[in-house]
Protein backbone atom coordinates (compact mmCIF):
# COMPACT_ATOMS: atom_id res chain seq x y z
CA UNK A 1 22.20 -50.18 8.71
CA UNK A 2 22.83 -47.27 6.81
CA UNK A 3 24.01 -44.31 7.71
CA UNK A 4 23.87 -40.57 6.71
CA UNK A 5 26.48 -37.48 7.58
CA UNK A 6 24.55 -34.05 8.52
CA UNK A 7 25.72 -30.82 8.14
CA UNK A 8 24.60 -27.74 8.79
CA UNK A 9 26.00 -24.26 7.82
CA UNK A 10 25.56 -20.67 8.00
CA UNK A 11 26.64 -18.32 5.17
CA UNK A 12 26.62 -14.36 4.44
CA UNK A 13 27.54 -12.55 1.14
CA UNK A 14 26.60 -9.41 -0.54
CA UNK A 15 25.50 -9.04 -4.08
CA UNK A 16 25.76 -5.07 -5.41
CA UNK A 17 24.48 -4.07 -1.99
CA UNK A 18 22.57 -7.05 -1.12
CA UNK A 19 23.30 -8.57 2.04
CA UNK A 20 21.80 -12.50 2.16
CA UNK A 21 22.83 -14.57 4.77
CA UNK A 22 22.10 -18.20 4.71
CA UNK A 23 21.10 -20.41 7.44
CA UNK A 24 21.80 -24.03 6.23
CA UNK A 25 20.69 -26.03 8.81
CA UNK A 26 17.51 -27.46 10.15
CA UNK A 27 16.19 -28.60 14.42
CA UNK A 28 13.04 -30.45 15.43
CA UNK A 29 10.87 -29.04 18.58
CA UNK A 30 11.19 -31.39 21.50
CA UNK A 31 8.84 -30.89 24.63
CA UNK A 32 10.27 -26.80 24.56
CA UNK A 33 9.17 -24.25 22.28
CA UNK A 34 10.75 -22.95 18.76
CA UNK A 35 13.93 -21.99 21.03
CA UNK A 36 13.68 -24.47 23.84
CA UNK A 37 11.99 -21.57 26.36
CA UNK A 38 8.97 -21.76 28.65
CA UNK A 39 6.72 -19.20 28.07
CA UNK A 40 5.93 -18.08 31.99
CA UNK A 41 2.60 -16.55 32.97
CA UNK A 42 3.31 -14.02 35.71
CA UNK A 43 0.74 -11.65 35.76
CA UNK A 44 0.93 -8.09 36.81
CA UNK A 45 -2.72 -7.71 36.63
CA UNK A 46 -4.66 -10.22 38.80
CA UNK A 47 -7.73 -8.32 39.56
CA UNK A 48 -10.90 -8.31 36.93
CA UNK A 49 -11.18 -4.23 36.09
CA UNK A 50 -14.77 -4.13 34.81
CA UNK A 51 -16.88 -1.26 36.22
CA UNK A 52 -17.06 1.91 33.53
CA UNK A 53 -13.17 2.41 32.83
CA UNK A 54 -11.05 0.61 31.74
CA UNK A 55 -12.70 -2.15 30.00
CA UNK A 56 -9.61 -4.23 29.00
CA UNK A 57 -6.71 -5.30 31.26
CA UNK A 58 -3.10 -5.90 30.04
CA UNK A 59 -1.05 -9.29 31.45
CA UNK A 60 2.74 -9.69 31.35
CA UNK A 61 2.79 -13.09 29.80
CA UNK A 62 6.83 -13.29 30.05
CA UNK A 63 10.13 -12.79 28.94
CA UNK A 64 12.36 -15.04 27.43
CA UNK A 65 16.16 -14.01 25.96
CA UNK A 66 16.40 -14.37 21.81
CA UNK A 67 19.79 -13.72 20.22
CA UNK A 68 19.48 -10.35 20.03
CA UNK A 69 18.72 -9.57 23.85
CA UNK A 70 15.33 -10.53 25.75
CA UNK A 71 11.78 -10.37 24.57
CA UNK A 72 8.60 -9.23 26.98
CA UNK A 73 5.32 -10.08 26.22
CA UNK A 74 1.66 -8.39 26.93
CA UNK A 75 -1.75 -9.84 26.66
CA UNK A 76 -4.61 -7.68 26.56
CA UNK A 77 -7.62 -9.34 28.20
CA UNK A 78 -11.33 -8.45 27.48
CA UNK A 79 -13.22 -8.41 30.96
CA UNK A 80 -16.00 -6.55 30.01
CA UNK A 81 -17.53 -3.36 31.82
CA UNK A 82 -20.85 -1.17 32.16
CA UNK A 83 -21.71 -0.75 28.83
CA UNK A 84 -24.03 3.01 29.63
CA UNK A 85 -21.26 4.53 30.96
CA UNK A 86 -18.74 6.82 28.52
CA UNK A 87 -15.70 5.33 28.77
CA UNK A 88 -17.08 1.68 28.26
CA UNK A 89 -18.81 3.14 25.30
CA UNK A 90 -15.55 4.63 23.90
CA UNK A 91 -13.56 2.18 24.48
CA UNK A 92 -15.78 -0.66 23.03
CA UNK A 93 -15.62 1.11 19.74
CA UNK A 94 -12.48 2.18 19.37
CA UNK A 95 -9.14 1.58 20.68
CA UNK A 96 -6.78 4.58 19.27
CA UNK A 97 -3.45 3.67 21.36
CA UNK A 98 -2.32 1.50 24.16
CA UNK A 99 0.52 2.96 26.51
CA UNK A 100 2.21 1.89 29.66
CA UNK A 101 5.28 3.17 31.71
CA UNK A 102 9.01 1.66 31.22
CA UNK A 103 12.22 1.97 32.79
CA UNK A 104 14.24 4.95 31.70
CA UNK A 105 17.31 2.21 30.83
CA UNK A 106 14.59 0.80 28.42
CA UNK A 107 13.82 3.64 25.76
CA UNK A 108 15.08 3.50 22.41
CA UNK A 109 17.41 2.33 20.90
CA UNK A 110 17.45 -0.51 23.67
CA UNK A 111 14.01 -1.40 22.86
CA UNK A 112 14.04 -2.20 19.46
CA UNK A 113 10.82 -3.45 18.55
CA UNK A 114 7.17 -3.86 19.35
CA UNK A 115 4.73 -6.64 17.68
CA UNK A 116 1.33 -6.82 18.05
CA UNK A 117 -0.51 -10.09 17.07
CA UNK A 118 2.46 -11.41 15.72
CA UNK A 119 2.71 -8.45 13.51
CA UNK A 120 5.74 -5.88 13.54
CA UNK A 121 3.84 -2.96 15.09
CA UNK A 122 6.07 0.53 12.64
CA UNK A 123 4.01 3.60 14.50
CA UNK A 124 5.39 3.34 18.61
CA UNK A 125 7.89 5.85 20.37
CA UNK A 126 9.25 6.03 23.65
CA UNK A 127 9.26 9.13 25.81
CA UNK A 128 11.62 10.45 28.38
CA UNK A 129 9.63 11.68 31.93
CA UNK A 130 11.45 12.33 35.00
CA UNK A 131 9.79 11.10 38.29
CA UNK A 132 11.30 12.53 41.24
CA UNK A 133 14.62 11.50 41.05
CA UNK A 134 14.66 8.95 38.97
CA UNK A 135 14.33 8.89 34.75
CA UNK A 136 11.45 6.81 33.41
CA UNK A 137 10.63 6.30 30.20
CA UNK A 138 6.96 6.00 28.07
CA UNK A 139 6.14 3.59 25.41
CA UNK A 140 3.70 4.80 23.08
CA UNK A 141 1.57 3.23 20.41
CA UNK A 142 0.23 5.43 18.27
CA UNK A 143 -2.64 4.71 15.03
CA UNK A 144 -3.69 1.95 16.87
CA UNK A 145 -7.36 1.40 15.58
CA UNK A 146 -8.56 -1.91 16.79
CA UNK A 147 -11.73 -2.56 17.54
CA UNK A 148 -11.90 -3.73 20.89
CA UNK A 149 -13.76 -7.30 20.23
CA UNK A 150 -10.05 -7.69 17.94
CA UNK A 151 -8.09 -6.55 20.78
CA UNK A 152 -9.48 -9.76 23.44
CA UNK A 153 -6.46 -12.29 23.54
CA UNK A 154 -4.55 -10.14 21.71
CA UNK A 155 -0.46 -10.65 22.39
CA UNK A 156 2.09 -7.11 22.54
CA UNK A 157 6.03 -7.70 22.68
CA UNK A 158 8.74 -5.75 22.61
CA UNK A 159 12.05 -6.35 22.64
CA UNK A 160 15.00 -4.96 24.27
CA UNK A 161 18.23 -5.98 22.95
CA UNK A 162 21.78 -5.84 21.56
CA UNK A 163 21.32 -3.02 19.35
CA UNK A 164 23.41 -2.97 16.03
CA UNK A 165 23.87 0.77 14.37
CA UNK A 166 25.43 1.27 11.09
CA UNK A 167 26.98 4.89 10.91
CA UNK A 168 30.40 5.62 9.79
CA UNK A 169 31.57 6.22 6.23
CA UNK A 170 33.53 2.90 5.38
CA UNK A 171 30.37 1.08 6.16
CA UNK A 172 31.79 -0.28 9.39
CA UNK A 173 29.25 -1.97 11.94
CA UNK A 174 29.58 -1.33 15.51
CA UNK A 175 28.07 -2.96 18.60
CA UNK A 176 26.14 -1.09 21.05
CA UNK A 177 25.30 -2.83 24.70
CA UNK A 178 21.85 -2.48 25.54
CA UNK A 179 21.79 1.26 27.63
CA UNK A 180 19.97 4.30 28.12
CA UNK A 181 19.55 6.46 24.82
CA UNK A 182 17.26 9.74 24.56
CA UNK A 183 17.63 9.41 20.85
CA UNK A 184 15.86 7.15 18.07
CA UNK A 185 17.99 6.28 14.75
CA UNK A 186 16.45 4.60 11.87
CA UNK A 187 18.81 2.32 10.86
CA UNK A 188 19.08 0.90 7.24
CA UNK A 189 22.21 -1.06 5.74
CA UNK A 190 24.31 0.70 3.48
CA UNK A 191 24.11 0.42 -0.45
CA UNK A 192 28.04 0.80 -0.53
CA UNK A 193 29.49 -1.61 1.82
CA UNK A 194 32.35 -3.72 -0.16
CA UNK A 195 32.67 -5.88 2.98
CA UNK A 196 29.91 -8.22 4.89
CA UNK A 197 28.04 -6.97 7.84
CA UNK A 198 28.74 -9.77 9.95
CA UNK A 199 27.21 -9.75 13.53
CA UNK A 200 25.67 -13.28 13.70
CA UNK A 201 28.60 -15.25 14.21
CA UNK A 202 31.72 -13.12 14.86
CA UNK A 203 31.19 -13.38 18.33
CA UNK A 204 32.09 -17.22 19.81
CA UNK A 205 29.02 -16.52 22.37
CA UNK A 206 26.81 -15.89 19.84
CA UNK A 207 28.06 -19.21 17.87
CA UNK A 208 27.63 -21.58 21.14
CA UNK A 209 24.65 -20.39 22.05
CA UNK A 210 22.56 -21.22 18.59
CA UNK A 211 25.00 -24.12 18.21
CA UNK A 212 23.97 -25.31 21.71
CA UNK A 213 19.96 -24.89 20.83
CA UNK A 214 19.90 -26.38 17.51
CA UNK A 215 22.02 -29.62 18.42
CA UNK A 216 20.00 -29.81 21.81
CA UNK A 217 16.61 -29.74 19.58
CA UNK A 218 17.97 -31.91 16.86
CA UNK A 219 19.09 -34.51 19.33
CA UNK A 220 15.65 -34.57 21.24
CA UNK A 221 14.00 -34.91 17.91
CA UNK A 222 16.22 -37.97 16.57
CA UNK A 223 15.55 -39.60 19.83
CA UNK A 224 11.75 -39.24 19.86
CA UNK A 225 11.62 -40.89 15.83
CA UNK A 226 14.10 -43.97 17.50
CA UNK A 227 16.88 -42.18 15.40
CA UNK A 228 20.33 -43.25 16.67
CA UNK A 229 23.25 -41.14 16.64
CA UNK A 230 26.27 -42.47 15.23
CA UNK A 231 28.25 -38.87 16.13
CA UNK A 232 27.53 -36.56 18.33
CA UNK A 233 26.72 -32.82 16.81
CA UNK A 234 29.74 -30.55 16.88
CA UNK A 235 29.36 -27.30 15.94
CA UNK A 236 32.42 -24.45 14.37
CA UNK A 237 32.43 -20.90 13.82
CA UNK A 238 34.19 -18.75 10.74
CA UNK A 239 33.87 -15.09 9.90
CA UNK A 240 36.74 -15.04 7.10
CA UNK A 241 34.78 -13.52 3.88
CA UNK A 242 36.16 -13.23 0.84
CA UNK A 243 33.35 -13.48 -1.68
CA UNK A 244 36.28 -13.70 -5.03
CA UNK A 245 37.51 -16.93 -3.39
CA UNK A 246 33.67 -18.12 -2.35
CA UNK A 247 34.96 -17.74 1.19
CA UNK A 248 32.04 -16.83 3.25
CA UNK A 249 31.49 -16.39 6.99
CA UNK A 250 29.59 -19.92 8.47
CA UNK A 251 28.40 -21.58 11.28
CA UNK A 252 28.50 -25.78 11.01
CA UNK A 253 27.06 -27.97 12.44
CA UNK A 254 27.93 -31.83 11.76
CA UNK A 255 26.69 -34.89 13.11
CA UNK A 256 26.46 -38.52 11.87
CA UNK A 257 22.97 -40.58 12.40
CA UNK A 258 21.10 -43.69 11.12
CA UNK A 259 18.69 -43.03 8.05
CA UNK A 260 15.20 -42.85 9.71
CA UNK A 261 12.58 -45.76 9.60
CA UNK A 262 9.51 -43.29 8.88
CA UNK A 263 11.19 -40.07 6.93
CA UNK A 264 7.91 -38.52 6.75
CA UNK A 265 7.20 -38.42 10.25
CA UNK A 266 10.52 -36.61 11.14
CA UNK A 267 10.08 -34.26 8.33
CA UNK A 268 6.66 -33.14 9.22
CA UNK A 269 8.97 -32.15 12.82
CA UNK A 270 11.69 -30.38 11.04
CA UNK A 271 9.19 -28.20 9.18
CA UNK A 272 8.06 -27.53 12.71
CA UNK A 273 11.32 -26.12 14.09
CA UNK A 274 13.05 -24.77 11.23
CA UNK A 275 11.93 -21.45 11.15
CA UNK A 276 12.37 -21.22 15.20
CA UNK A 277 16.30 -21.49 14.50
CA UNK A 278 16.37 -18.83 11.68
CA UNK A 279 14.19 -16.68 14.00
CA UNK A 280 16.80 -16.95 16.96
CA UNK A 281 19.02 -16.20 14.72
CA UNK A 282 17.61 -12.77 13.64
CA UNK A 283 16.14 -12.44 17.29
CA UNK A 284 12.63 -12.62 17.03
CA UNK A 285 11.91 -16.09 17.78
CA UNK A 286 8.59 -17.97 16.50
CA UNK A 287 6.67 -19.48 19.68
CA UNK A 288 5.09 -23.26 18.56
CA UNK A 289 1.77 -22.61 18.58
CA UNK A 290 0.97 -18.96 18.18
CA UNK A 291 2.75 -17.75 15.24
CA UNK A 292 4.12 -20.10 11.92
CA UNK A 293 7.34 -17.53 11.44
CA UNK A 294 9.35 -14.75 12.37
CA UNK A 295 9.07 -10.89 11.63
CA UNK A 296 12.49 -9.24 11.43
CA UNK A 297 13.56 -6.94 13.45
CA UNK A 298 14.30 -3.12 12.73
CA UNK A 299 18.11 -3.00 10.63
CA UNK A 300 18.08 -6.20 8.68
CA UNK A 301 15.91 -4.81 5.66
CA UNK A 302 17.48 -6.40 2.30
CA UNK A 303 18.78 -9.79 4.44
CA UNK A 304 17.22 -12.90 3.35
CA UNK A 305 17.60 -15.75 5.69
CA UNK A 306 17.17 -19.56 4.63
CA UNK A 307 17.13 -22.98 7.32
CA UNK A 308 17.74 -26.34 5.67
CA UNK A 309 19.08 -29.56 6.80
CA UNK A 310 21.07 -30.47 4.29
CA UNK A 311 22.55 -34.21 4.04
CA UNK A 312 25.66 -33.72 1.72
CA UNK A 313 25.66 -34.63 -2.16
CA UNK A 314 26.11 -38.20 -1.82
CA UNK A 315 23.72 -38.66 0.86
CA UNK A 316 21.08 -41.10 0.87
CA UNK A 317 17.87 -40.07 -0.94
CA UNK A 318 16.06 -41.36 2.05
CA UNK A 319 17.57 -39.28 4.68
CA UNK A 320 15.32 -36.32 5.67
CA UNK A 321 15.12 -32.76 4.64
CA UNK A 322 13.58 -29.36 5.81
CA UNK A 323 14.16 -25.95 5.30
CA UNK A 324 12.90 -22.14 6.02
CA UNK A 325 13.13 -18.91 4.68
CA UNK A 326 12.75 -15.28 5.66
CA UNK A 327 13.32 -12.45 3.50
CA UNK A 328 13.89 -9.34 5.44
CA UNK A 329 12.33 -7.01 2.24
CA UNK A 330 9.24 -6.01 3.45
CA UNK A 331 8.31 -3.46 5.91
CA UNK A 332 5.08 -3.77 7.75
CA UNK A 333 2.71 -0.73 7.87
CA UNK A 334 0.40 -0.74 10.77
CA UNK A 335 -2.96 -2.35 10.16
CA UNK A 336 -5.21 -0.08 8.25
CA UNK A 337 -7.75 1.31 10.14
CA UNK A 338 -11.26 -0.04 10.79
CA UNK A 339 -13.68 0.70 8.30
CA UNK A 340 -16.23 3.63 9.17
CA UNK A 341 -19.44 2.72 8.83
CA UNK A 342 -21.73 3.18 5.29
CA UNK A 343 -23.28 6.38 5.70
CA UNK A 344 -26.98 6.61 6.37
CA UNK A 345 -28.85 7.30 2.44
CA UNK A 346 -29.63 10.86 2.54
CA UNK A 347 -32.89 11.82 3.52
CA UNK A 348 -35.47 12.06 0.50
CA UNK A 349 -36.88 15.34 -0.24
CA UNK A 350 -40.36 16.38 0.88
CA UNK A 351 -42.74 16.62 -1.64
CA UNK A 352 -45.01 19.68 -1.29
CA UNK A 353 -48.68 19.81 -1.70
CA UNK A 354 -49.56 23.35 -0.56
CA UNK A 355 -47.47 26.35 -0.08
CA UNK A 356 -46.57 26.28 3.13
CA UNK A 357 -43.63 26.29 5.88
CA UNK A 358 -42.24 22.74 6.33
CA UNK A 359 -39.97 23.40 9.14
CA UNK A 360 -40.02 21.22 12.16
CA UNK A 361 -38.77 24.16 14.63
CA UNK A 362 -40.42 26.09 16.74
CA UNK A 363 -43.58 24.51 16.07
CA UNK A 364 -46.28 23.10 19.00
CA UNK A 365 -47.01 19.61 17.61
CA UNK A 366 -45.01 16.83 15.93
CA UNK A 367 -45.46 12.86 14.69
CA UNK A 368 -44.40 9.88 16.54
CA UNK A 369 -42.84 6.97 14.88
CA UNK A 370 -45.24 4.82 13.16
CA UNK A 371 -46.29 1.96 14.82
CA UNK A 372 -47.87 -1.66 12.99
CA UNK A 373 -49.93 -4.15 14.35
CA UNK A 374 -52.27 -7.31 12.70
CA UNK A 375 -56.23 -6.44 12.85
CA UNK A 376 -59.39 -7.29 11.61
CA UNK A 377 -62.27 -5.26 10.14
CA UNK A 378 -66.20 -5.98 10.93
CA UNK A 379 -66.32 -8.78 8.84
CA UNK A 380 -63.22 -10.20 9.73
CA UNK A 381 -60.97 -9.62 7.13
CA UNK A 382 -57.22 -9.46 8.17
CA UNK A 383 -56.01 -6.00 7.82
CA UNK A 384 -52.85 -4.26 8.71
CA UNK A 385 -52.92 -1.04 11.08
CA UNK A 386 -50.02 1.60 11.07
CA UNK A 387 -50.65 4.68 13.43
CA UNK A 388 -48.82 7.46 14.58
CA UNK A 389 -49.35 9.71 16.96
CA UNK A 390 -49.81 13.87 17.31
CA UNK A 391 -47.59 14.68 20.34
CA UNK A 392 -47.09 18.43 22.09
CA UNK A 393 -43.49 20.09 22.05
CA UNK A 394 -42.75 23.80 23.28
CA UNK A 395 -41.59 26.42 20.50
CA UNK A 396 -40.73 30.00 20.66
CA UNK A 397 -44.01 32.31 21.12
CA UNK A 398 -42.40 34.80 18.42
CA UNK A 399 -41.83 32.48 15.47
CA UNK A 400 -44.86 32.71 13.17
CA UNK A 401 -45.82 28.81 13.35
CA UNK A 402 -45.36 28.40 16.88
CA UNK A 403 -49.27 29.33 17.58
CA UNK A 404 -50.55 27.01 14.62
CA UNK A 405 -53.52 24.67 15.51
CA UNK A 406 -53.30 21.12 14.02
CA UNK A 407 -56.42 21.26 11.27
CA UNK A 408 -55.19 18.12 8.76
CA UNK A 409 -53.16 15.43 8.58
CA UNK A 410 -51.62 14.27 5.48
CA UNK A 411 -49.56 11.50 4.69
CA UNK A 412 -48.15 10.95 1.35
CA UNK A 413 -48.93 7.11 0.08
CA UNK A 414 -47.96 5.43 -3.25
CA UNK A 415 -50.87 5.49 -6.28
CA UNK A 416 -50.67 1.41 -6.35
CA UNK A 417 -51.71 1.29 -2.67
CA UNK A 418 -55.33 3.25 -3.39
CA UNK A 419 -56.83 -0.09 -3.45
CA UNK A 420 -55.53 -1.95 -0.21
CA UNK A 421 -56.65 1.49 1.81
CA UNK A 422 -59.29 0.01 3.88
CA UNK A 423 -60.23 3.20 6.18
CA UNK A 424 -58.68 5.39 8.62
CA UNK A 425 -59.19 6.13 12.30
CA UNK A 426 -58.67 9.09 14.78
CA UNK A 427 -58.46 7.62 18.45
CA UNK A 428 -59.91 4.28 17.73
CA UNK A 429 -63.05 5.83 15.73
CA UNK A 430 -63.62 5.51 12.66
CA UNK A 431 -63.89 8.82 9.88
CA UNK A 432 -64.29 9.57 6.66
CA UNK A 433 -60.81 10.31 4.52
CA UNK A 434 -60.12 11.95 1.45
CA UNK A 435 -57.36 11.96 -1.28
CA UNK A 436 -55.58 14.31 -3.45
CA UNK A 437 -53.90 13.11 -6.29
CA UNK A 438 -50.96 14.34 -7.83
CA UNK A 439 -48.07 13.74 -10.47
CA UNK A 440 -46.33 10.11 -9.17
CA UNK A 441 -48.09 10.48 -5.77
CA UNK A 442 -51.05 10.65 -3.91
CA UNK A 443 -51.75 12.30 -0.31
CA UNK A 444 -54.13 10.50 2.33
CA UNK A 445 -56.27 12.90 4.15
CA UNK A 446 -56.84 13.22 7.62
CA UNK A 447 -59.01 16.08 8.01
CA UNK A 448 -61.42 18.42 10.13
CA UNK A 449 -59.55 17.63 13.52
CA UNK A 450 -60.40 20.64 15.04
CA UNK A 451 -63.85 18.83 15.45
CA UNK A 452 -62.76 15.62 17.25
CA UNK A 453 -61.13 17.45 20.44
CA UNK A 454 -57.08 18.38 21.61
CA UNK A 455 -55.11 17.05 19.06
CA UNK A 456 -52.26 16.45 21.95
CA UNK A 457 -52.09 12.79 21.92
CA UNK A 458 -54.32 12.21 19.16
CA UNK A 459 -54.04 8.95 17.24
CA UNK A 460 -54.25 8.57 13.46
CA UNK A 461 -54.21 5.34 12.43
CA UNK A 462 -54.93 4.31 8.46
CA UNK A 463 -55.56 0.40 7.69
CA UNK A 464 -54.66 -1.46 4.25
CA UNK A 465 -55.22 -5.13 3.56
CA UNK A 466 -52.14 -7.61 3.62
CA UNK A 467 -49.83 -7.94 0.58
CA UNK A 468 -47.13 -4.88 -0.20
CA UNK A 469 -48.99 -2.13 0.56
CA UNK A 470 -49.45 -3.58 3.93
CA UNK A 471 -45.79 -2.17 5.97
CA UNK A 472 -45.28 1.79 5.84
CA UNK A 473 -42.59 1.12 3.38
CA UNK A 474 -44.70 -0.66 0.83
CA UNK A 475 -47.08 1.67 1.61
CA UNK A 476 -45.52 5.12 1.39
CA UNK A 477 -43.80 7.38 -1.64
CA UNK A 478 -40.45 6.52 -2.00
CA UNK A 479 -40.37 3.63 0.53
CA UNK A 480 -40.77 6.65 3.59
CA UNK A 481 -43.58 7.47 5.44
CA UNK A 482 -43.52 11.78 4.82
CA UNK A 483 -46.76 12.81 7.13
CA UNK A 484 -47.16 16.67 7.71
CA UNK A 485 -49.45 18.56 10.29
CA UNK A 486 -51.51 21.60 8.29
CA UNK A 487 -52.85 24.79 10.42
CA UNK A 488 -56.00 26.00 9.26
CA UNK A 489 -54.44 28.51 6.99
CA UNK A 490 -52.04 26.11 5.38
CA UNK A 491 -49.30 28.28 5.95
CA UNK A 492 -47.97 26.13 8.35
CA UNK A 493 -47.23 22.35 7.68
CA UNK A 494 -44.23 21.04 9.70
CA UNK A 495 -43.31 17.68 7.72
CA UNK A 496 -42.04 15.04 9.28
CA UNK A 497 -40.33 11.53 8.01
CA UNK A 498 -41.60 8.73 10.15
């Protein structure tokens, strides 16, 4: 049976101010997640909110440790709420931030990142309060527009962790233990470091602890293909760098196992895991299931991370491979925005058939909304009512229109719709109409009201046959119904768009 030697290593060097560090090595999910952790499911909030405010709830989901330090996770949970109240309104269109009170020992720099939807979240700060006697601190996300419907399900983390600050002059790194800071630095690698930054495996904790994952995950996975193990995994640590003599800093891992029956089938697994082990690495680990790869923390921008197994040179071409890689270059902005809304098409401009005041102020009457509905006429031929209605209002007894009377009606119609006018009505009875005719237009003539009693309430209805004159678009000028009320003088003619 043949056999195949496995190593893995783990590599950093600098090119002109480059930092890459190289994670050679590949694992395979058993039944635990991308680093063998359970996500728990305690939740703070039990209760369903709903009523008018708030509309949303937020969950603790769990926390689970990463290289770097520990990881806590948020869900925010749609539970819906009285949607004519203000707050449900507000909220259900817009969320601008999401806050919630912290420990004073977590502020920056010992929480070091926040994600939201898998996404590296760049626009949060932490505030320092003091309540009573004891310091708490304030997490804030700020330019947070989701829309709430994007918000249901949606999963927050942050992390608080072993916090890494480069700041003296010889490009030295220096550890800081998690612990209370009422500062923020922005931390960014140095262009002139001659040396490597190397934090990932100078420490032998650090080593046996990603040793210890990958070897336990590698095993399981070898087992569940029927894999045997010729030699167990070992794993060994060196941070000696001299990049002259190719000497770099490296983390193996070497083990000795039969050539698999179905290659295929394990690599499909290793393509699984891989990225989990760079990610605990870096210290943002990628959860099986609800995100395909890390985001990298804050102070590894210009670090490019790769996983592979990699089976030696002489290996045999049937042994499996997989591999991962992260480049820390980008740097997430927060989502954009949500798109406003197309603005309504500005309102056409009344034509004007007399020389009179069009202003809808201070005036006693104004038009309803039309309304449509299928009739017939005497001989039963399908026609098409649309109606509106003359309705009182109270106005200012000063202004000159507010004593107008309501003499006419006119509503301005399209020249290709002359023949599809059947007749028009006031209060269900029929009357005689007229038309004036003018350059691209043509206005439809309700007229002598004064004779058929208090216009308050009285119904004008005109009737066209079907086809398209018969809707008030297809009907009217410019695809709007413009219908003005005339005094008797016609110096008054409020206009209205229905």
């Amino acid at each position: 049976m043949a056999s195949s030697n496995h190593m893995g290593q783990l590599a950093i060097h600098r090119f002109y101010g480059l930092a890459l560090l190289s994670l050679m090595f590949s694992a395979v999910a058993s039944g635990e997640n991308a680093v063998s952790l359970q996500w728990s499911s305690r939740h703070l909030l039990t209760k369903s909110i709903g009523g008018d405010f708030p509309f949303c709830k937020l969950s603790y989901t769990g926390a689970y440790p990463v290289m770097a330090g520990t990881r806590h996770c948020f869900m925010v949970r749609h539970v819906g709420c009285t949607t004519n109240t203000t707050c449900c309104a507000a909220l259900q269109r817009n969320v601008h931030k999401i806050s919630f009170s912290v420990g004073a020992r977590c502020l920056k720099p010992v929480t070091s990142q926040v994600e939201i939807n898998g996404r590296k979240w760049s626009s949060w700060s932490t505030v320092s309060t003091v309540d009573g006697e004891a310091g708490n601190g304030y997490k804030r996300y700020g330019n947070v527009r989701i829309r709430c419907p994007y918000l249901r399900h949606a999963i927050q983390c942050h992390h608080v962790s072993r916090h890494f600050h480069l700041h003296d002059n010889q490009g030295a790194l220096r550890q800081h233990p998690a612990a209370v800071r009422h500062h923020d630095r922005n931390v960014q690698p140095p262009s002139n470091i001659a040396r490597p930054v190397n934090t990932f495996f100078s420490s032998p904790e650090n080593c046996s602890r990603t040793s210890s994952i990958i070897i336990s995950n590698f095993t399981a996975a070898l087992e569940a293909a029927g894999v045997s193990i010729r030699q167990p995994f070992t794993w060994n640590c060196t941070g000696n760098y001299e990049p002259g003599k190719s000497i770099l800093p490296r983390l193996f891992v070497c083990g000795l196992y039969d050539v698999p029956a179905n290659r295929t089938i394990l690599e499909e697994a290793l393509r699984n895991v891989t990225a989990s082990w760079v990610a605990f690495v870096i210290g943002t680990p990628v959860v099986l299931g609800q995100k395909d790869r890390a985001e990298c923390p804050v102070g590894l921008d210009g670090y490019a991370f790769e996983g592979a197994l990699d089976s030696g040179i002489n290996a045999d071409p049937r042994c499996p491979y997989g591999s991962s890689i992260i480049n820390c270059t980008e740097r997430y902005a927060p989502f954009p925005p949500s798109p406003l809304p197309p603005l309504p098409p500005p309102s056409p401009v009344p034509v004007k058939t007399h020389n009179c005041s069009q202003a809808t102020k201070n005036v006693p009457y104004y038009l309803d909304k039309i309304e449509t509905y299928n009739t017939t006429d005497r001989s039963g031929q399908r026609l098409v009512a649309m109606c509106t209605t003359i309705q009182e209002m109270d106005c200012n007894d000063d202004s000159k229109c507010c004593g107008m009377d309501a003499a006419k009606v006119e509503v301005i119609m399209k020249p290709s719709c002359q023949d599809a006018l059947r007749s028009i009505t006031v209060n269900g009875k029929e009357i005689a109409y007229s038309r004036s005719f003018y350059t691209g237009f043509t206005a439809l003539k309700f007229v002598k009201l004064l004779t058929l009693g208090d216009p308050t309430a009285m119904r004008l209805c005109w009737y066209a046959s079907p086809g398209p004159c018969a809707s008030p678009g297809g009907f009217c000028y410019n695809n709007r119904c413009q219908a003005s009320i005339f005094s008797s003088d016609n110096k008054c003619c409020p206009t209205y768009m229905l």
